[in-house]
Protein backbone atom coordinates (compact mmCIF):
# COMPACT_ATOMS: atom_id res chain seq x y z
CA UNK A 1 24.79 25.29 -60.83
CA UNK A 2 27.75 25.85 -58.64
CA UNK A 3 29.23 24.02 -55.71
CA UNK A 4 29.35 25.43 -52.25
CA UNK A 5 31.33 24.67 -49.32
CA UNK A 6 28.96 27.77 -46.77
CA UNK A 7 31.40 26.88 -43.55
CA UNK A 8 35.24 27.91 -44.00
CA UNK A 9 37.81 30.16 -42.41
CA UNK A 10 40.25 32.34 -44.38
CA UNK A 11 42.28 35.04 -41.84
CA UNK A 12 43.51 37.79 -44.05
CA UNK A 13 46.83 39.53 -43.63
CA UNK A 14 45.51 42.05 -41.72
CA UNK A 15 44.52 39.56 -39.02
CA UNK A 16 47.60 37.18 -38.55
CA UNK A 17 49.73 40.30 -38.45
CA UNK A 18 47.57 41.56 -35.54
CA UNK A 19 47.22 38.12 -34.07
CA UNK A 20 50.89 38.24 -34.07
CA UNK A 21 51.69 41.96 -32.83
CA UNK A 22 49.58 40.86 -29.71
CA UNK A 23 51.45 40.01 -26.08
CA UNK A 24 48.22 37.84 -24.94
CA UNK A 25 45.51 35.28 -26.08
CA UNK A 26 44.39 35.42 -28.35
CA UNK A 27 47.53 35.66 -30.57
CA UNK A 28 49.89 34.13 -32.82
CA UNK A 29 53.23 32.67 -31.72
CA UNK A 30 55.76 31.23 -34.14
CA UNK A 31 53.32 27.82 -35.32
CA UNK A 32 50.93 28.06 -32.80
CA UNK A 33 47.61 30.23 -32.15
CA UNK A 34 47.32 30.88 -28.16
CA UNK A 35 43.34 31.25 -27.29
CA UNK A 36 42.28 31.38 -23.67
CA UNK A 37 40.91 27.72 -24.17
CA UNK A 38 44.74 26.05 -25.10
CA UNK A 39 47.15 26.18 -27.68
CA UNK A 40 46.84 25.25 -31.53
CA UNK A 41 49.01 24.61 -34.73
CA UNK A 42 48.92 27.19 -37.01
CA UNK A 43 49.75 27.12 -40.62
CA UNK A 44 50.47 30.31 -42.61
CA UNK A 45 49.77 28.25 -45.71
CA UNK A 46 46.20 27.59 -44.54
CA UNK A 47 45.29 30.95 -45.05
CA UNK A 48 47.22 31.76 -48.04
CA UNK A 49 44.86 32.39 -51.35
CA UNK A 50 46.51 30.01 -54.22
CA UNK A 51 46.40 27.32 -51.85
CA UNK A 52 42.56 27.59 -50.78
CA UNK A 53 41.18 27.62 -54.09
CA UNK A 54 43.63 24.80 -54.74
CA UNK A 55 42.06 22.93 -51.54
CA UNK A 56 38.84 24.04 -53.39
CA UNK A 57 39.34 22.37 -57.06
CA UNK A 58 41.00 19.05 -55.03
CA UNK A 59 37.67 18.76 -53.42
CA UNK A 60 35.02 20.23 -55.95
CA UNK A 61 33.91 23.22 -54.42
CA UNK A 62 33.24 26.37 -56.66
CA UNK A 63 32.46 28.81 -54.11
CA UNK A 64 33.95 29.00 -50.26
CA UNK A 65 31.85 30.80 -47.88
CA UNK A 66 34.46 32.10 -45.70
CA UNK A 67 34.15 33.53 -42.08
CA UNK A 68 36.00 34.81 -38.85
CA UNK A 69 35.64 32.27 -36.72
CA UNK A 70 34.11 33.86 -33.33
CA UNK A 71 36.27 30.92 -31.41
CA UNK A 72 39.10 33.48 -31.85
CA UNK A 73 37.21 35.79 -29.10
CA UNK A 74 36.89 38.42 -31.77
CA UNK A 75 33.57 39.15 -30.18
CA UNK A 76 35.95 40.45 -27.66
CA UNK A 77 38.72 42.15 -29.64
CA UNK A 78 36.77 44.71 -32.40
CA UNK A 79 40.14 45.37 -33.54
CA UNK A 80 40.63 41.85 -35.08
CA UNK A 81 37.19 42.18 -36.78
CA UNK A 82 38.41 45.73 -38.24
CA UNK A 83 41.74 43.80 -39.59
CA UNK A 84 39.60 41.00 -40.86
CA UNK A 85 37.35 43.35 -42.74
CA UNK A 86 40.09 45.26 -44.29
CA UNK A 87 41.98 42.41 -45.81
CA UNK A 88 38.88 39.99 -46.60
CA UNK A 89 37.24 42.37 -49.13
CA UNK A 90 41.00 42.22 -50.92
CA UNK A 91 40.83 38.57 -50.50
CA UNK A 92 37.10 38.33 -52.13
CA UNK A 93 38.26 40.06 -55.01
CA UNK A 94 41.41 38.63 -55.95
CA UNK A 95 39.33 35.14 -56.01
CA UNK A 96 38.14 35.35 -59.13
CA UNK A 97 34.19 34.77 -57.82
CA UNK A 98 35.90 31.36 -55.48
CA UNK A 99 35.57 33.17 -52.20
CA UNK A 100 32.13 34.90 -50.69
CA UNK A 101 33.04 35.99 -47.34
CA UNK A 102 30.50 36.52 -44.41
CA UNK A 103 30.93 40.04 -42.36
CA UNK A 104 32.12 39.40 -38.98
CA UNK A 105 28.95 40.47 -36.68
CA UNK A 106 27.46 43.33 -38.90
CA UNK A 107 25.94 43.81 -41.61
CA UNK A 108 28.37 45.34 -44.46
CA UNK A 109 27.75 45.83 -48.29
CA UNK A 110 29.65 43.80 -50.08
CA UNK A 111 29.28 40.42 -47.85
CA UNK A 112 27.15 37.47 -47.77
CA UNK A 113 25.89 38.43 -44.53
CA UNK A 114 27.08 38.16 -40.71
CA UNK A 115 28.77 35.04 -38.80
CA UNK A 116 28.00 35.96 -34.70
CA UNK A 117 28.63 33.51 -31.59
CA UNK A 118 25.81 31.36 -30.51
CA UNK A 119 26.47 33.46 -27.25
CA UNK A 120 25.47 36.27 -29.50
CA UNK A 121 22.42 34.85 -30.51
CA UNK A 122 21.58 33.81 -26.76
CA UNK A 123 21.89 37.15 -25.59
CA UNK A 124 20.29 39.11 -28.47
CA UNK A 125 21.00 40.44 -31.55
CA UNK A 126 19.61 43.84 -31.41
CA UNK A 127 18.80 45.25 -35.02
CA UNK A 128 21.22 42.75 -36.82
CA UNK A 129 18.97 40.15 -37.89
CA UNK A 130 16.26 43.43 -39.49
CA UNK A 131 19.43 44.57 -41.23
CA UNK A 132 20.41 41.57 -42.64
CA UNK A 133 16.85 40.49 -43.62
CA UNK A 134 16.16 43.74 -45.28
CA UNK A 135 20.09 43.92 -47.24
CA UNK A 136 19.23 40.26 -48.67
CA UNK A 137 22.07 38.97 -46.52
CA UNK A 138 22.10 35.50 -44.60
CA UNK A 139 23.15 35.22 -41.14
CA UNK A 140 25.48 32.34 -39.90
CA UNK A 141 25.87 31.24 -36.25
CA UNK A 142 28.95 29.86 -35.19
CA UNK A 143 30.36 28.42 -31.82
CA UNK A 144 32.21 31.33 -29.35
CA UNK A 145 34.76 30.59 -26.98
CA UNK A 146 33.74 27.76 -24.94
CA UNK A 147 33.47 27.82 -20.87
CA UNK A 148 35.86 26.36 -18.48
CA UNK A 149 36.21 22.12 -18.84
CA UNK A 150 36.40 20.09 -16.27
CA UNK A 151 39.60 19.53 -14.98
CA UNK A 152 39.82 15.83 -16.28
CA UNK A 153 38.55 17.03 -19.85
CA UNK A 154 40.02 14.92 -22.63
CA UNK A 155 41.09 17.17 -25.49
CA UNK A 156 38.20 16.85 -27.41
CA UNK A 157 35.98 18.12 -24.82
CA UNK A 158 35.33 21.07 -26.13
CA UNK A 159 34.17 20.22 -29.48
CA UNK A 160 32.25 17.39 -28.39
CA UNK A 161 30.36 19.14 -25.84
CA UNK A 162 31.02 22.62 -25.11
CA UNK A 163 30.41 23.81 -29.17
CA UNK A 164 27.46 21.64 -29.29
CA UNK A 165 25.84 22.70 -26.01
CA UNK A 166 25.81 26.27 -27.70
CA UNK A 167 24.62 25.90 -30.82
CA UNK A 168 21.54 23.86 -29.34
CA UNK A 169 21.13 26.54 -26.90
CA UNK A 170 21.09 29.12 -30.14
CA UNK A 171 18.90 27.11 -32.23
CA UNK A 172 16.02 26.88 -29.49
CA UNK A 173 16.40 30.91 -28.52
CA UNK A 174 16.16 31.52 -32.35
CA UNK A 175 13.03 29.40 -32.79
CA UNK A 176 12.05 31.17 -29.64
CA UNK A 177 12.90 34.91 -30.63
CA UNK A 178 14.43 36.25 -32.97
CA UNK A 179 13.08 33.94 -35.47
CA UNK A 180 9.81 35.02 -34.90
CA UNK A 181 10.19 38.72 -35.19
CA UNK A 182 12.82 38.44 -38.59
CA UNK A 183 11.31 35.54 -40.57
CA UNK A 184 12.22 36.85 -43.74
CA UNK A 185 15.97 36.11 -42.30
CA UNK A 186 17.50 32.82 -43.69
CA UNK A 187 19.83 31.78 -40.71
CA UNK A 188 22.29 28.26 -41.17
CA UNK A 189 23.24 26.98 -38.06
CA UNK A 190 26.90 25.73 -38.35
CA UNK A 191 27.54 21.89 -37.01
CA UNK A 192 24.28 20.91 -37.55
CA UNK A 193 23.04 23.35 -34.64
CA UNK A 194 25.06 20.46 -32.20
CA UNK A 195 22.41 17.87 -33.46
CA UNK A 196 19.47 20.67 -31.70
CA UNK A 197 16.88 19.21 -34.18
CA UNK A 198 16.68 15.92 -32.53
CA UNK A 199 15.08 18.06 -29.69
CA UNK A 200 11.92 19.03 -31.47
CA UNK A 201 10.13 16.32 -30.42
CA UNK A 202 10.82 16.77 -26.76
CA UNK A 203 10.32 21.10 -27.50
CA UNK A 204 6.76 20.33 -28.35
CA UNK A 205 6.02 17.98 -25.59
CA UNK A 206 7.30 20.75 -23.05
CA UNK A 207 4.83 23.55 -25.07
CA UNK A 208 7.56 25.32 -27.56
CA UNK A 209 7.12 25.33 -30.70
CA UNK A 210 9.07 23.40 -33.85
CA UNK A 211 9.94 25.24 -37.21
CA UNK A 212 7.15 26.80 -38.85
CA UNK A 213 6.70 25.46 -42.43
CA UNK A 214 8.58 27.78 -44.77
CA UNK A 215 11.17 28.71 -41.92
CA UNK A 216 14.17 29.68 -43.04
CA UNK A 217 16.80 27.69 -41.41
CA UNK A 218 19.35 25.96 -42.53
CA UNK A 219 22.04 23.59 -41.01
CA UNK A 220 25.89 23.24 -41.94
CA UNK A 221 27.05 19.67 -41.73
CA UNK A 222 30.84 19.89 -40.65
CA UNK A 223 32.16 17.35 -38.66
CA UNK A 224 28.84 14.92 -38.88
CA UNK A 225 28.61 11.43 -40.19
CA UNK A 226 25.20 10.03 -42.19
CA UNK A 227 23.53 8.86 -39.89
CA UNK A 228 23.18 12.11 -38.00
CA UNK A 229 22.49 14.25 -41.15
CA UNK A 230 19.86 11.42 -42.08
CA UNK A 231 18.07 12.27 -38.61
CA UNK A 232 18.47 16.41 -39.14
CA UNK A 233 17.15 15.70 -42.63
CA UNK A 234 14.14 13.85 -41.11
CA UNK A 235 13.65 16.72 -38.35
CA UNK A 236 13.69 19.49 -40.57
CA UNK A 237 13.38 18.30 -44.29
CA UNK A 238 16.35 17.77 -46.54
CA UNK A 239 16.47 20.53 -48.03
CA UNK A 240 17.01 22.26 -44.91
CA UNK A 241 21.31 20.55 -45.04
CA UNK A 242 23.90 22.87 -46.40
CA UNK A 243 27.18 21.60 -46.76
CA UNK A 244 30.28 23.22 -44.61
CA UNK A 245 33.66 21.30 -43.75
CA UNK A 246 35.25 23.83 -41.28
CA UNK A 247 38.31 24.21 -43.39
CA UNK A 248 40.96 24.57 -42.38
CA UNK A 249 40.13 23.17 -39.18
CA UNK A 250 39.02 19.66 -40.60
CA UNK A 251 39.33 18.74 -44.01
CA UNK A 252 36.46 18.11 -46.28
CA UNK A 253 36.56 14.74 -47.67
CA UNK A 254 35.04 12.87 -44.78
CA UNK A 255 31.64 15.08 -44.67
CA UNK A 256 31.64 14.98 -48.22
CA UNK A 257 31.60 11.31 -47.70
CA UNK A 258 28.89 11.39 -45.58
CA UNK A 259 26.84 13.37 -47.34
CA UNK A 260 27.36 10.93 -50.74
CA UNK A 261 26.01 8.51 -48.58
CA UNK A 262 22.57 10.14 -48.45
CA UNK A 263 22.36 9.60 -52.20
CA UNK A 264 22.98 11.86 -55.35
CA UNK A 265 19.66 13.92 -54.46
CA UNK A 266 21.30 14.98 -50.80
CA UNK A 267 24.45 15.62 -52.03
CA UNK A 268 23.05 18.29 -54.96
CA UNK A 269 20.72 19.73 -52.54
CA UNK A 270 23.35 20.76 -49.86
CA UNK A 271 26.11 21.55 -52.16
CA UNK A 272 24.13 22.85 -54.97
CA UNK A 273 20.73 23.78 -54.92
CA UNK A 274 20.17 25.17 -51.26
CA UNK A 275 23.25 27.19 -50.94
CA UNK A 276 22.17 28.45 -54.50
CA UNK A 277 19.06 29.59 -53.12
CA UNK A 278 20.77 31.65 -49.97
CA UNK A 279 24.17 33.19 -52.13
CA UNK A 280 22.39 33.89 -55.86
C-alpha cells in the first residue's frame, strides 16, 4: 500500500511565468513572492519536478497530493488557475504515478478533486461539492488570503491565528451545510481544520450538531505536534487523520515525527490506509 503526503504545493511553469509577467501582488520578483499579506522567499528549485520526487524518496512518500495554494489569491486571479491547470496536467504525467494533483476550484477530469478557500466554503459552493461527489473526486479546503493583522502582529500572526480562524469557521459551515446536502463527498480539512474538532463539545452544548457516524471528513495534519493530533483523533476517530506537510512551505520531517509518536497504527492509517481509501 502506498504512502501519501495529501497536502503539497507544486506551481507549474505556466504559473511562475505569470506570477512573474505581473506588475502587482500577487507576483514574483527576483527571490521573492509579493502577496497583499507581505513578502516571501521564493525558490525556483521548490517547484522544479526531479527535486520534489527527490524531497519525496528522502522522506518516504510515494504519492504527493499537490495543490494551488488559494493563499496566492488565485480565487481572485482565474488567470493563474488557467496557467496552473495547463502546466499541472504536464507535471502529473511526467511523474511517473509520484504526483496526483487537486483541480484548483472545479471539478476537472483528470484530477483528484478541487482545493477552494475556507472563504469559499463559508460563502457557498454552489454545485461543486454535487460535481465532485458524483465524478468520485475529493474536495480539499485550504486557508485564503488572510484579513488585515493588527498593527503590532508578530510575523507569525497569520498562521497562528488568521489560517486557523478560517478553517474552524469552514469546518462548522460544512457540518452545517454543505455537508448535509453532499454526504457522499469526502472533504479533508487541511491543518487539522485550525484544531475546529476540539469545538464539538461546545457545538452540541449550543444545539449544532457533531459529525454524523460515517461522515466523510478527513483532517490534514501539517504543522501540528502529537498532542494535538491525539485530541483530533479522539474528536473524530483516528482514522479520520490524513497526513499533509505543506511542502514546500514547511518541511515534512517534524509532522512525520509527530505522527510516529501516535504509534505504528496512526502512522499507517494517515499515510497509508486512509489516503488509500480517498485516491484508489
Amino acid at each position: 500500500m502506498p504512502t501519501f503526503d495529501v497536502h503539497q504545493h507544486l506551481l507549474p511553469a505556466p504559473v511562475v511565468a505569470a506570477l512573474r509577467a505581473r506588475s502587482e501582488p500577487p507576483r514574483v520578483v527576483g527571490r521573492s513572492l509579493e502577496l497583499r499579506e507581505g513578502s516571501f522567499p521564493f525558490e525556483e528549485r521548490d517547484n522544479d519536478l526531479a527535486e520534489r520526487i527527490a524531497v519525496l524518496d528522502r522522506d518516504g512518500t510515494d504519492v504527493a497530493v499537490v495543490s494551488l495554494a488559494p493563499t496566492l489569491e488565485v480565487e481572485e486571479h482565474p488567470e493563474l488557475r488557467e496557467a496552473y491547470h495547463e502546466g499541472i496536467r504536464d507535471l502529473v504525467a511526467d511523474a511517473g504515478g509520484r504526483l496526483r494533483a487537486f483541480a484548483s476550484g472545479v471539478c476537472l477530469e483528470g484530477f483528484a478533486g478541487a482545493c477552494v478557500s475556507a472563504q469559499a466554503l463559508v460563502g457557498g459552493l454552489g454545485d461543486l461539492s454535487a460535481e465532485l461527489a458524483r465524478a468520485g473526486q475529493v474536495l480539499f479546503v485550504h486557508p485564503g488570503p488572510p484579513g488585515s493583522p493588527p498593527a503590532s502582529a508578530p510575523p507569525w500572526w497569520t498562521a497562528v491565528v488568521d489560517y486557523t480562524a478560517q478553517m474552524q469557521a469552514a469546518f462548522i459551515s460544512w457540518l452545517a451545510g454543505d455537508g448535509a446536502r453532499d454526504p457522499e463527498l469526502d472533504v479533508i480539512f487541511a491543518v487539522l481544520a485550525g484544531g475546529a474538532p476540539i469545538q464539538l463539545e461546545r457545538l452540541r452544548s449550543r444545539g449544532g450538531a457533531a459529525p454524523a457516524a460515517g461522515a466523510r471528513v478527513h483532517l490534514d495534519t501539517a504543522s501540528y505536534g502529537p498532542r494535538a493530533l491525539r485530541l483530533c483523533a479522539d474528536a473524530l476517530g483516528a482514522d479520520r487523520l490524513v497526513f499533509g506537510s505543506d511542502v514546500p512551505v514547511l518541511p515534512a520531517a517534524p509532522t512525520l515525527q509527530a505522527l510516529a509518536a501516535l504509534g505504528d497504527a496512526a502512522v499507517s492509517s494517515a499515510r497509508s490506509e486512509s489516503p488509500s481509501r480517498l485516491f484508489p
